[in-house]
N, C-alpha and C. Protein backbone atom coordinates (compact mmCIF):
# COMPACT_ATOMS: atom_id res chain seq x y z
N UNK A 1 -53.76 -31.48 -35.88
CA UNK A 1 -53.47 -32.82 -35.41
C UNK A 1 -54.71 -33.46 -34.80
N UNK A 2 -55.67 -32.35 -34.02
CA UNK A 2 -57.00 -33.46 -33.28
C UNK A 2 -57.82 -33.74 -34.53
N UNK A 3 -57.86 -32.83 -36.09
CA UNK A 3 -58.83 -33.33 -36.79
C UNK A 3 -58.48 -34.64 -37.58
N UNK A 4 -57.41 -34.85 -37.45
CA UNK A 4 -56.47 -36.04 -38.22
C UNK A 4 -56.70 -37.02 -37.56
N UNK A 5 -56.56 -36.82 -36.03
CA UNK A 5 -57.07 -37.87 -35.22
C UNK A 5 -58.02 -38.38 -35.06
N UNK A 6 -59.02 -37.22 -34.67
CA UNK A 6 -60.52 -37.33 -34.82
C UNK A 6 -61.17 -38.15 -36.04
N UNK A 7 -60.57 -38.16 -37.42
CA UNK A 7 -61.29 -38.43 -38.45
C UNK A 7 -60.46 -40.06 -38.50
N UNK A 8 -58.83 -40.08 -38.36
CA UNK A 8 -58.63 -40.99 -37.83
C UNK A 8 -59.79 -42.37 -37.25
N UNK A 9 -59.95 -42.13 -36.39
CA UNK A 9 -60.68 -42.19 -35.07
C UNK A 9 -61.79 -42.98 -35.69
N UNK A 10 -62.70 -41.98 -36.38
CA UNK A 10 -63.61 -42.15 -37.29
C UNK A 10 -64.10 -43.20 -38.20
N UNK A 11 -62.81 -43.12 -39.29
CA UNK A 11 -62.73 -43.77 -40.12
C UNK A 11 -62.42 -45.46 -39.24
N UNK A 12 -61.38 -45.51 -37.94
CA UNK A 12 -61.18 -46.62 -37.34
C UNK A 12 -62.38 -47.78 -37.10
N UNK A 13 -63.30 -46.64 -36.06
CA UNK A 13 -64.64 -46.98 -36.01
C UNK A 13 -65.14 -47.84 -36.81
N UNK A 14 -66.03 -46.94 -37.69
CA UNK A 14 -66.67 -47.60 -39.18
C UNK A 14 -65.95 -48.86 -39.38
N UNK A 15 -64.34 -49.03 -39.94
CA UNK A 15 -64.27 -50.62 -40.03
C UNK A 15 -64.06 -51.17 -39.00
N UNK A 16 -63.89 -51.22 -37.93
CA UNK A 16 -63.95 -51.78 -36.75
C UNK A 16 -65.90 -52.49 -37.04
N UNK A 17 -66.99 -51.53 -36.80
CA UNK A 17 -68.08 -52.20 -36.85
C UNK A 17 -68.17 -53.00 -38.95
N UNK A 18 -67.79 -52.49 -39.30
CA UNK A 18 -68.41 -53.03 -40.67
C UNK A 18 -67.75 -54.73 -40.30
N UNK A 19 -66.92 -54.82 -39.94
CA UNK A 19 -66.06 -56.65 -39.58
C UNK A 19 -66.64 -56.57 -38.20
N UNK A 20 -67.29 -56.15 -37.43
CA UNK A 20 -67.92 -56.95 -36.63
C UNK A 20 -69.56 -57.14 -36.67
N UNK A 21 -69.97 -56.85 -37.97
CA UNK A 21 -71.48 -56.61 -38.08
C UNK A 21 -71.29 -57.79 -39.01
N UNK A 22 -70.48 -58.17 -39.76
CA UNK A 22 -70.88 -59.45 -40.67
C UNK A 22 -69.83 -60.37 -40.17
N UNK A 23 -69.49 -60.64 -38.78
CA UNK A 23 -68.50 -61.86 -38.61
C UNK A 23 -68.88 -62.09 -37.21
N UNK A 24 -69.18 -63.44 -36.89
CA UNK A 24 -69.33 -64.14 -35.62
C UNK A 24 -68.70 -65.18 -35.21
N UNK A 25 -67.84 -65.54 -34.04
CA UNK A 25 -67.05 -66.06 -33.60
C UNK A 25 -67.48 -67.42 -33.39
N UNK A 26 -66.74 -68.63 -33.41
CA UNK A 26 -67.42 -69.80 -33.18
C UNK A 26 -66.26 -70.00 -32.12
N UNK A 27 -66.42 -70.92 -31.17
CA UNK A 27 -65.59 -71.20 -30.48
C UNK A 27 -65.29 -72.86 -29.71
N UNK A 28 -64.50 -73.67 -30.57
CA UNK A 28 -65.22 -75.33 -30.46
C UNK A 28 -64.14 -75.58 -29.18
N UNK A 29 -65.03 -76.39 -28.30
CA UNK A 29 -63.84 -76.75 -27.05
C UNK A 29 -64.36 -78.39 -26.85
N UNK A 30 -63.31 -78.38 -27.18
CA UNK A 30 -63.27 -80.80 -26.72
C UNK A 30 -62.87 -81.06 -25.86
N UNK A 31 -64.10 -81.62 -25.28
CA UNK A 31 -63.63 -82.28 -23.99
C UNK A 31 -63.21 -83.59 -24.32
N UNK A 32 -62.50 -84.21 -23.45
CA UNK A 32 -62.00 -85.68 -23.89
C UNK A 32 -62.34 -86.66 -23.51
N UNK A 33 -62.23 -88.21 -23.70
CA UNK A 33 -62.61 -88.78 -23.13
C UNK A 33 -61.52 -89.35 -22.44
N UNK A 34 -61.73 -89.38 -21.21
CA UNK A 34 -60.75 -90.04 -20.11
C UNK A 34 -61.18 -91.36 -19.74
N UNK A 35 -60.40 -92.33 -20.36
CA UNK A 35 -60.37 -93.62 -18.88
C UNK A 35 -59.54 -93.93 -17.79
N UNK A 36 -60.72 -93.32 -16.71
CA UNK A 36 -60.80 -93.12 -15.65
C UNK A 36 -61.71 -94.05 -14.39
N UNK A 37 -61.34 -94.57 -13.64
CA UNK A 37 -62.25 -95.31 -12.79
C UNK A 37 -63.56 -94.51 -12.77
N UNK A 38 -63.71 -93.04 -11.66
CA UNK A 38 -64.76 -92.76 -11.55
C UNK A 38 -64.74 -91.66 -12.73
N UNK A 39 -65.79 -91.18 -13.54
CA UNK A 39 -65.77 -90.10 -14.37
C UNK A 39 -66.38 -89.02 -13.80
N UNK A 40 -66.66 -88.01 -13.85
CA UNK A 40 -67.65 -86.83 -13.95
C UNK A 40 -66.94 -85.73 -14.82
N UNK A 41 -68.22 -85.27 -15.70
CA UNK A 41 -68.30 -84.26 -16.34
C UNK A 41 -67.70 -82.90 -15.93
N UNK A 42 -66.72 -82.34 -16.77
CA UNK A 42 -66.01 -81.46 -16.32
C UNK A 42 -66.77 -80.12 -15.86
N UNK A 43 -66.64 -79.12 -15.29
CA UNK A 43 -67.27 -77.78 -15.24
C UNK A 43 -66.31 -77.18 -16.01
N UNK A 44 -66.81 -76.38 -16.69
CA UNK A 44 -66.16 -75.48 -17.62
C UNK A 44 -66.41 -73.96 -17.42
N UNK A 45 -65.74 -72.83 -17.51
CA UNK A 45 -65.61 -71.32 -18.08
C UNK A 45 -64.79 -70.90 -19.10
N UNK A 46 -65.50 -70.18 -19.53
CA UNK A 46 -65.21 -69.40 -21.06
C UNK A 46 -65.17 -67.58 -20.81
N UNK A 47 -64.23 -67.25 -20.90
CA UNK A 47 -63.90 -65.60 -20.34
C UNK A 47 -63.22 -65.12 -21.30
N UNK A 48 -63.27 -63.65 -21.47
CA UNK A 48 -62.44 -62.96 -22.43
C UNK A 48 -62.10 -61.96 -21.43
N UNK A 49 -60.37 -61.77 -21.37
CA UNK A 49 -60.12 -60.66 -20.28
C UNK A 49 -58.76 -59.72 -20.76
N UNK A 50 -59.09 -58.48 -20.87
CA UNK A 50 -58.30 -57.31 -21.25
C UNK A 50 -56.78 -57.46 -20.20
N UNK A 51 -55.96 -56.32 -20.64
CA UNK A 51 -55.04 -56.85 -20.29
C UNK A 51 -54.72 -55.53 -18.36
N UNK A 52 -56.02 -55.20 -18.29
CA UNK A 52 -56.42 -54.84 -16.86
C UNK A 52 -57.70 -55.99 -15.96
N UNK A 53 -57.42 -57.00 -16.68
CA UNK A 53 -58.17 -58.30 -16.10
C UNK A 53 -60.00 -58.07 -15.84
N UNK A 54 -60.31 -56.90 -16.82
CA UNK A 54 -61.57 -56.64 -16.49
C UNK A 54 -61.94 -57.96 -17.71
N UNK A 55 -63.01 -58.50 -17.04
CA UNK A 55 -63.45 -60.06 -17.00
C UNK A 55 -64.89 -59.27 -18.04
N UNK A 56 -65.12 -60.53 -19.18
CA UNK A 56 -66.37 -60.34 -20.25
C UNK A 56 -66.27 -61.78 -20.08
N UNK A 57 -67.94 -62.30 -19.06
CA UNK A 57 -68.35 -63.51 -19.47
C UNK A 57 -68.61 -64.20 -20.52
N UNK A 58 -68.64 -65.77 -21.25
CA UNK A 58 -68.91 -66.04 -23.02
C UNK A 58 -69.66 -67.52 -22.32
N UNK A 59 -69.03 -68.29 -21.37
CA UNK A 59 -70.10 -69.07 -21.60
C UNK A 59 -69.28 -69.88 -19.90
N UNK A 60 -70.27 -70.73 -18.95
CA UNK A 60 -69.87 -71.18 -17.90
C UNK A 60 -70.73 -72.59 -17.89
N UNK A 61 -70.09 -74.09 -17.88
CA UNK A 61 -70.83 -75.22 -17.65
C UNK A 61 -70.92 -76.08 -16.54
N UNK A 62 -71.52 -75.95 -15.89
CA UNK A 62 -71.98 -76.78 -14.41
C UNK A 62 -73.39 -77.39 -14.01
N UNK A 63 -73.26 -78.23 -13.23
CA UNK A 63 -74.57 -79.20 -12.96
C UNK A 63 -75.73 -78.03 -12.16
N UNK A 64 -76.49 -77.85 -13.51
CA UNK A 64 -77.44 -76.82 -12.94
C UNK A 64 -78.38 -77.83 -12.55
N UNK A 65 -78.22 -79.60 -12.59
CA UNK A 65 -79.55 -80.02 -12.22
C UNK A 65 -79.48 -80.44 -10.70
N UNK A 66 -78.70 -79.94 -10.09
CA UNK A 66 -78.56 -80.47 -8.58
C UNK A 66 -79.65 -79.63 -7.81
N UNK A 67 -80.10 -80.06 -7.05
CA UNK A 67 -81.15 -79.62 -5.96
C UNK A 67 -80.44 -78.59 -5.16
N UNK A 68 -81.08 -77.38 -5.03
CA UNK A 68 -81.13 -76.44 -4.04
C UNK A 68 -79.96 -75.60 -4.47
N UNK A 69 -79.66 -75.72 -6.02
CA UNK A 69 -78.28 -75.12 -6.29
C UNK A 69 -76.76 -75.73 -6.16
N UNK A 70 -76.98 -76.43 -5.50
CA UNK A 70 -75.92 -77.36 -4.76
C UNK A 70 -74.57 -77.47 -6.08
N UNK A 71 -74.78 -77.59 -7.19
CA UNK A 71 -74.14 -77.37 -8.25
C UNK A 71 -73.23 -75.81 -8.33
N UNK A 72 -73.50 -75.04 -7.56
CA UNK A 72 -72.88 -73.99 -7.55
C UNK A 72 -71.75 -74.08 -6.39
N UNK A 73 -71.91 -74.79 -5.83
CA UNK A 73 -70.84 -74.75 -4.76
C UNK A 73 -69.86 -75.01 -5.27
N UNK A 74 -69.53 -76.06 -6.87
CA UNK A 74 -68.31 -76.48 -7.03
C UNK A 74 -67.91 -75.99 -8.29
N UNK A 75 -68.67 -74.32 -8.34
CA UNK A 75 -67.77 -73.34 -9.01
C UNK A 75 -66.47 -73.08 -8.66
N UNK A 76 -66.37 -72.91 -7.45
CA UNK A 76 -65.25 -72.24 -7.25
C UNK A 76 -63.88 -73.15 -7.12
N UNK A 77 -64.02 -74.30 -7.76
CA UNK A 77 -63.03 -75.37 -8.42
C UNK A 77 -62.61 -74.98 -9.53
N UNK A 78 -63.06 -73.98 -10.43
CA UNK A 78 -62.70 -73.15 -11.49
C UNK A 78 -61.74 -72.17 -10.92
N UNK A 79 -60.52 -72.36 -10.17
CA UNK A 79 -60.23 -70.70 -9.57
C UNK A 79 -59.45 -70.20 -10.47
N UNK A 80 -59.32 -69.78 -11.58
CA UNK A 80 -58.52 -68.80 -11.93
C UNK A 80 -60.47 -67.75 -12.48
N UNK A 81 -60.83 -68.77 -12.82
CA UNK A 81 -62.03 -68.53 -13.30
C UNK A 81 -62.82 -67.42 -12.11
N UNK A 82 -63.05 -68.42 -11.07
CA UNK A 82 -63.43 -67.94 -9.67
C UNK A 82 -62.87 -66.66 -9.25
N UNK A 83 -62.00 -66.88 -9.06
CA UNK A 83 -61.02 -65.31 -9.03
C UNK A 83 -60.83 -64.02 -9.55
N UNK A 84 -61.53 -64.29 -10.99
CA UNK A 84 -61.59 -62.97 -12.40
C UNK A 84 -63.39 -62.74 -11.85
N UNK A 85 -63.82 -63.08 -11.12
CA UNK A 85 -65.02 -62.43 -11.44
C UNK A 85 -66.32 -63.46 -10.98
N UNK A 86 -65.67 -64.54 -11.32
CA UNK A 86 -66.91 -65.88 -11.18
C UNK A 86 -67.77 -65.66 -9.55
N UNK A 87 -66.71 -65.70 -8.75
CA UNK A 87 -67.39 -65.44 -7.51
C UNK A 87 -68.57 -64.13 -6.66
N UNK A 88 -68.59 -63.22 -7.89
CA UNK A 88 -69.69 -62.04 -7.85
C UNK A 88 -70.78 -62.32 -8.97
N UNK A 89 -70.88 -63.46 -9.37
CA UNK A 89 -72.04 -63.39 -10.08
C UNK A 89 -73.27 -63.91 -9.64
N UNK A 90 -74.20 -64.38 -9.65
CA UNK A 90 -75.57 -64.70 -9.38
C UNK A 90 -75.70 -66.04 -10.50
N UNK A 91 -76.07 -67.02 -10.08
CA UNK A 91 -76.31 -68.36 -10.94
C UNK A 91 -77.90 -68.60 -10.92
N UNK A 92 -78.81 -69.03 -11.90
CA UNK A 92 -78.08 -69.11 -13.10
C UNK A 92 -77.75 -67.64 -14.18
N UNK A 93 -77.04 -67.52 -15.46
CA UNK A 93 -77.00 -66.62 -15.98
C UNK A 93 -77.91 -66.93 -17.28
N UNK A 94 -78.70 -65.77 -17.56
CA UNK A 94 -79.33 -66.42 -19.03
C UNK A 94 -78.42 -65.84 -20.55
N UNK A 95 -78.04 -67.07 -21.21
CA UNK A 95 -77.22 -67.05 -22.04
C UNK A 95 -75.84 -67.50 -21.72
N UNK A 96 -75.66 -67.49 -20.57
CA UNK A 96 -74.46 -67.92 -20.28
C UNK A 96 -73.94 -68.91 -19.79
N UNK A 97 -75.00 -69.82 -18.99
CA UNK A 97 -75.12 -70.75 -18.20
C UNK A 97 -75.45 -72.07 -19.08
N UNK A 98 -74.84 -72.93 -18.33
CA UNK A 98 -75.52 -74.35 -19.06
C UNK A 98 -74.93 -75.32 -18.34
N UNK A 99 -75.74 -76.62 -18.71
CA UNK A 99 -75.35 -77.97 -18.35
C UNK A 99 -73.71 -78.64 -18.58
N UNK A 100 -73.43 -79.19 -17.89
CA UNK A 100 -71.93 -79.80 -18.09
C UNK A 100 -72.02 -80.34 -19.37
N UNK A 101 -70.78 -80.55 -19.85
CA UNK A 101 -71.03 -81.40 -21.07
C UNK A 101 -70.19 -82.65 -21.10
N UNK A 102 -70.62 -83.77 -22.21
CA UNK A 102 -69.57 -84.66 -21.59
C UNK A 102 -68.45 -85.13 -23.16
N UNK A 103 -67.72 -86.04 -23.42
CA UNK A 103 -66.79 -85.99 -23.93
C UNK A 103 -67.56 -85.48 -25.39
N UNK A 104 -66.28 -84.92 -26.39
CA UNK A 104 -66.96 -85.03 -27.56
C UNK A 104 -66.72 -82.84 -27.60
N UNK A 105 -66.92 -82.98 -29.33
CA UNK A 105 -66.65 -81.32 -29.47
C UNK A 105 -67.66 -80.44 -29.33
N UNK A 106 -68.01 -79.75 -28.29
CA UNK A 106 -69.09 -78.97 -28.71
C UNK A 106 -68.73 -77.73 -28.54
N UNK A 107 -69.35 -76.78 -29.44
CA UNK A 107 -69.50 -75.66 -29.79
C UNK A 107 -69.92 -74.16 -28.92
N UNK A 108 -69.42 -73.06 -28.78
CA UNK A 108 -70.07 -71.65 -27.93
C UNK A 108 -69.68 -70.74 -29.33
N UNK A 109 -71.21 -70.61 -29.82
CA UNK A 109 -71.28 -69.35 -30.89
C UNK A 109 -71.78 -68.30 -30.39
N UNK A 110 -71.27 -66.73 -30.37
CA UNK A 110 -71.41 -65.71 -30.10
C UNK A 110 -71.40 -64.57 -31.01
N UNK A 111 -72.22 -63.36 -30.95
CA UNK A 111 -72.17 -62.55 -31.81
C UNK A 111 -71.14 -61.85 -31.18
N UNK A 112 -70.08 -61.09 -32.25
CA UNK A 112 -69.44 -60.21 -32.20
C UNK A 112 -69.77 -58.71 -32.37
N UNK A 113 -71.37 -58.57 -32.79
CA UNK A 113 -71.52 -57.28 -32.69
C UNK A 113 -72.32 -57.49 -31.46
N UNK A 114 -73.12 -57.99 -30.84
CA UNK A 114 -73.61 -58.24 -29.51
C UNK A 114 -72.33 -58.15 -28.53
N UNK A 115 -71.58 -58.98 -28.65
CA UNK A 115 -70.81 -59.40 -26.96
C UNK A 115 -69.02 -58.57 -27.50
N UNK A 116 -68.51 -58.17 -28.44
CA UNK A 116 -67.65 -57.97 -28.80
C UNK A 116 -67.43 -56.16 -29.23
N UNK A 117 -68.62 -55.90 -29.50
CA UNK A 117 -68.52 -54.44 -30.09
C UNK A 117 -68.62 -53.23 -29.30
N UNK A 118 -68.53 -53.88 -27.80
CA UNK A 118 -68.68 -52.59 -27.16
C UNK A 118 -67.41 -52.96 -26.31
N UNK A 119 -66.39 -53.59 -26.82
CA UNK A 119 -65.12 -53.73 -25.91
C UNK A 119 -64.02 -52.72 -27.05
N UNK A 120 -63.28 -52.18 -26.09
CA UNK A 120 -62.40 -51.43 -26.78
C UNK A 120 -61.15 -51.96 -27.59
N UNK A 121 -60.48 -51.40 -28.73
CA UNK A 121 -60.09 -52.72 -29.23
C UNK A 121 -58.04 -52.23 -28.27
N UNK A 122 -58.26 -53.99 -28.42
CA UNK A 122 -56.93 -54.20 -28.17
C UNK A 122 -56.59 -55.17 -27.43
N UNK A 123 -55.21 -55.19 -26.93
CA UNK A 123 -55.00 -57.24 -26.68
C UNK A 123 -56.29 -57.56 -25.61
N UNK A 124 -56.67 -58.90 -25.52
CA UNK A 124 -57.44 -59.45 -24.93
C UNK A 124 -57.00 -61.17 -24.79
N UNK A 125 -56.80 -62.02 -24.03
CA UNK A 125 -57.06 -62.93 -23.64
C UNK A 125 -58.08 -64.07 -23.46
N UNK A 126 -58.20 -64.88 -24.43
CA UNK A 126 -59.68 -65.71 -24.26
C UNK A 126 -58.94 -67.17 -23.20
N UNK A 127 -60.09 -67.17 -22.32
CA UNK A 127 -59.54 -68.28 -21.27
C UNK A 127 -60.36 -69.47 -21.10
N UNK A 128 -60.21 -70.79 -21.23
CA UNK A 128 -61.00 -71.96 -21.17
C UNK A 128 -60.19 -72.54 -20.26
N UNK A 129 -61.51 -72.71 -18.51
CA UNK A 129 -60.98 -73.17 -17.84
C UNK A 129 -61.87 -75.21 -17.44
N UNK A 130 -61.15 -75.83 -17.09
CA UNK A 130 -62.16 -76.68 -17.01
C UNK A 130 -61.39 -77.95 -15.39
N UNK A 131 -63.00 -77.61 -15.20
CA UNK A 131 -62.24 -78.84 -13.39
C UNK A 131 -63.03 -79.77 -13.30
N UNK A 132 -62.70 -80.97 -12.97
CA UNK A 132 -63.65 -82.36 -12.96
C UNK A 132 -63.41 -82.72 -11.64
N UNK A 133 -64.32 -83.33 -10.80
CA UNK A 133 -64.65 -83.85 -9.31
C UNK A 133 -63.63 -85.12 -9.57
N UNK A 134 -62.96 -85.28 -8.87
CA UNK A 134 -62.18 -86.80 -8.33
C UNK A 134 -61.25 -86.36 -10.22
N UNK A 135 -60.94 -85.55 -10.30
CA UNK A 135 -60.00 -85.17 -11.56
C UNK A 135 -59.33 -84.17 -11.43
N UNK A 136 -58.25 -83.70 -12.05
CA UNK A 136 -57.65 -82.68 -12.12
C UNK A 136 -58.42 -81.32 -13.09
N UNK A 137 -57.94 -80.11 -13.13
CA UNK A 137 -58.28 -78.97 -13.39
C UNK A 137 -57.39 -78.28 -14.69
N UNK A 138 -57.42 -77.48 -15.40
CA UNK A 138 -56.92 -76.66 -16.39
C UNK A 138 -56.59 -76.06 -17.23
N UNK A 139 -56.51 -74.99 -17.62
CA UNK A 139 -56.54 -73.45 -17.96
C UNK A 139 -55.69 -73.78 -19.44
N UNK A 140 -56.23 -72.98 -20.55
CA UNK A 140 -56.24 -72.92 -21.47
C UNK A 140 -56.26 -71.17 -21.89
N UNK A 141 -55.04 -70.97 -22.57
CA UNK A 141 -55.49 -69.56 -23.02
C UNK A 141 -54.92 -69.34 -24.53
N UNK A 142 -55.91 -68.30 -24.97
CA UNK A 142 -55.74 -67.79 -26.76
C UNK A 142 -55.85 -66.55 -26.71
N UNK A 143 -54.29 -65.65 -27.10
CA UNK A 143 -54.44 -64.48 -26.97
C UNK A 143 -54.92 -64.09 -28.46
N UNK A 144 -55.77 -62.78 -28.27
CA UNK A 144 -56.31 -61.85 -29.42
C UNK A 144 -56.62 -61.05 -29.49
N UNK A 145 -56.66 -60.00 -30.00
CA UNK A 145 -56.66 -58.61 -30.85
C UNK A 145 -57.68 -58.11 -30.85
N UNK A 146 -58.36 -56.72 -30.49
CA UNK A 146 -59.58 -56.57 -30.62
C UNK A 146 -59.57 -55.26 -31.72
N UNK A 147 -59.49 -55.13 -32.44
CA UNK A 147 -61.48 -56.02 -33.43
C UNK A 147 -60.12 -56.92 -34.31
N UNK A 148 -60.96 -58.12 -33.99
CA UNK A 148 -60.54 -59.13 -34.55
C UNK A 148 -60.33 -59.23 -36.55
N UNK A 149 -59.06 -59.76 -36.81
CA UNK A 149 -59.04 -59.80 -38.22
C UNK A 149 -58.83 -60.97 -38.26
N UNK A 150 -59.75 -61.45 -39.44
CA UNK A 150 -60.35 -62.84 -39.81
C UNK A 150 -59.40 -63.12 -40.40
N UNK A 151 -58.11 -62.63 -40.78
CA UNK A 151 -56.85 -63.35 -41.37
C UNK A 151 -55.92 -63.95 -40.25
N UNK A 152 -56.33 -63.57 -39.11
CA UNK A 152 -55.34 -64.71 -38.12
C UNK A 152 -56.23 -65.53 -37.65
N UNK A 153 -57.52 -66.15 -38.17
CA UNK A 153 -58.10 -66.96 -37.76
C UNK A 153 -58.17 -68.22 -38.74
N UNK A 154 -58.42 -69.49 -38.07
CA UNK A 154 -58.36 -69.85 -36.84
C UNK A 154 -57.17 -69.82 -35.87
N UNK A 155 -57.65 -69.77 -34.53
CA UNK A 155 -56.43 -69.71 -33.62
C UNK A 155 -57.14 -71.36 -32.92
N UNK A 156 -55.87 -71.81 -32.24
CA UNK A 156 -56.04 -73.25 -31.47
C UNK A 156 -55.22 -73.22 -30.34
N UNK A 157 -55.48 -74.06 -29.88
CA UNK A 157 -54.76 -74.54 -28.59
C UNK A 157 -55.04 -76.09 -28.06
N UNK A 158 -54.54 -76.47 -27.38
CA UNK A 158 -54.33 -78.27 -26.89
C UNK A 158 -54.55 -78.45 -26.02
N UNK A 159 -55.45 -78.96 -25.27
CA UNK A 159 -54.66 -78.85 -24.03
C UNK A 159 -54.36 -80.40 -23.41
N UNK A 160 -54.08 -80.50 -22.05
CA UNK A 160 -53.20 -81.82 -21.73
C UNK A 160 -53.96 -82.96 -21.03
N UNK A 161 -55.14 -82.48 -20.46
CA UNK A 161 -55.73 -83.87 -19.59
C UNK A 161 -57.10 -83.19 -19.83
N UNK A 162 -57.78 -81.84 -19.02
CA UNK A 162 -59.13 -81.71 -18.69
C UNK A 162 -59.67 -81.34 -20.38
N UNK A 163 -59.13 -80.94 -21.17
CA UNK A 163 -59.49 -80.63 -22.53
C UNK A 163 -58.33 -80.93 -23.90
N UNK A 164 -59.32 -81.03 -24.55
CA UNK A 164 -58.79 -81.32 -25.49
C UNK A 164 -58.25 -79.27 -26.36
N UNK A 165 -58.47 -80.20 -27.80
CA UNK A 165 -58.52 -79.15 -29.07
C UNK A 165 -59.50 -78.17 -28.78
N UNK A 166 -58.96 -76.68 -28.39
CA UNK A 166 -60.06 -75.74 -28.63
C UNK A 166 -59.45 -74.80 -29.65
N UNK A 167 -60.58 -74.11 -30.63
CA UNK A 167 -60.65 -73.63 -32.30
C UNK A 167 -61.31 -72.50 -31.98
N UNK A 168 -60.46 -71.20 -32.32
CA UNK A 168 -61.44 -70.13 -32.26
C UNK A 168 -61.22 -69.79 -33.83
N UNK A 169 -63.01 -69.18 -34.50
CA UNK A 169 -62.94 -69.55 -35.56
C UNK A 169 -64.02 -68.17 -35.96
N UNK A 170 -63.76 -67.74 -37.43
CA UNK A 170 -65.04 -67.07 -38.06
C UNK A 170 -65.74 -67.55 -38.85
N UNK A 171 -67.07 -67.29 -38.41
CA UNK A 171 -68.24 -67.73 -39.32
C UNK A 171 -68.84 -66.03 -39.97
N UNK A 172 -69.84 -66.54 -41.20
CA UNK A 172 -70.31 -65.74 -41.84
C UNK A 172 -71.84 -65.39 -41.40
């Protein structure tokens, strides 16, 4: 029974990496446009979290151009975000960090054999959180499968005020 498993095991492996060595995740999140008296650009997080809430950063957007950091203080307006992990990190992150963005679809492409192949497979949670100053806040989630099969993709979701259409998607 352990060599059945073992080879099992094995054989799992191998296609587990062969679909994550030629497939990379795209991940489109729209922000919307609100008319709104005052606007500001939403802050955004992008998390993938197992179903023991151990937190894999993918991408976090806030005003890195404020003086003295000052842009970090209104991380923690992200709290579900804040709460999984956001609040032990060190700003900025390289690769992970970036400028707010403002209405309109833009894109977080990631390798799956980089950021995906050393997670063990099985359910996982992708979370898009997003909070705007003098706006409301919220949470977006797409559950998925680890190692991902490119036949349930694309996956979507809607959301109601801080975001729009987000598309998780495979590229070649």
């Amino acid at each position: 029974m352990k060599i059945g498993t073992l080879f099992c095991g094995f054989i799992c492996a191998l296609a587990t990496t062969a679909v994550h060595a030629k497939s990379n995740l795209q991940l489109e999140v729209t922000i919307p446009r609100l008319q709104v008296a005052e606007y500001h650009q939403p802050y955004v997080a992008v998390w993938l979290e197992n179903s023991q809430r151990k937190v894999t950063q993918i991408a976090v957007w806030y005003d890195i151009e404020m003086e003295n950091g000052k842009g970090e203080e209104w991380l923690a307006d992200l709290r579900q975000w804040w709460r999984r992990g956001g609040r032990k990190l060190s700003f900025p992150i390289d690769g992970i960090t970036g400028a707010t963005k403002g209405p309109g679809m833009h894109t977080v492409d990631f390798d799956l054999s980089k950021s995906l192949n050393q997670l063990p497979a099985g359910k996982y949670t992708l979370r898009i959180e997003a909070a705007r100053e003098v706006g409301g806040r919220e949470l977006l989630q797409i559950p998925i499968t680890l190692p991902i099969d490119n036949k349930v993709l694309p996956l979507t979701v809607e959301g109601n005020t801080e975001l729009g259409l987000v598309r998780l998607s495979a590229t070649q």
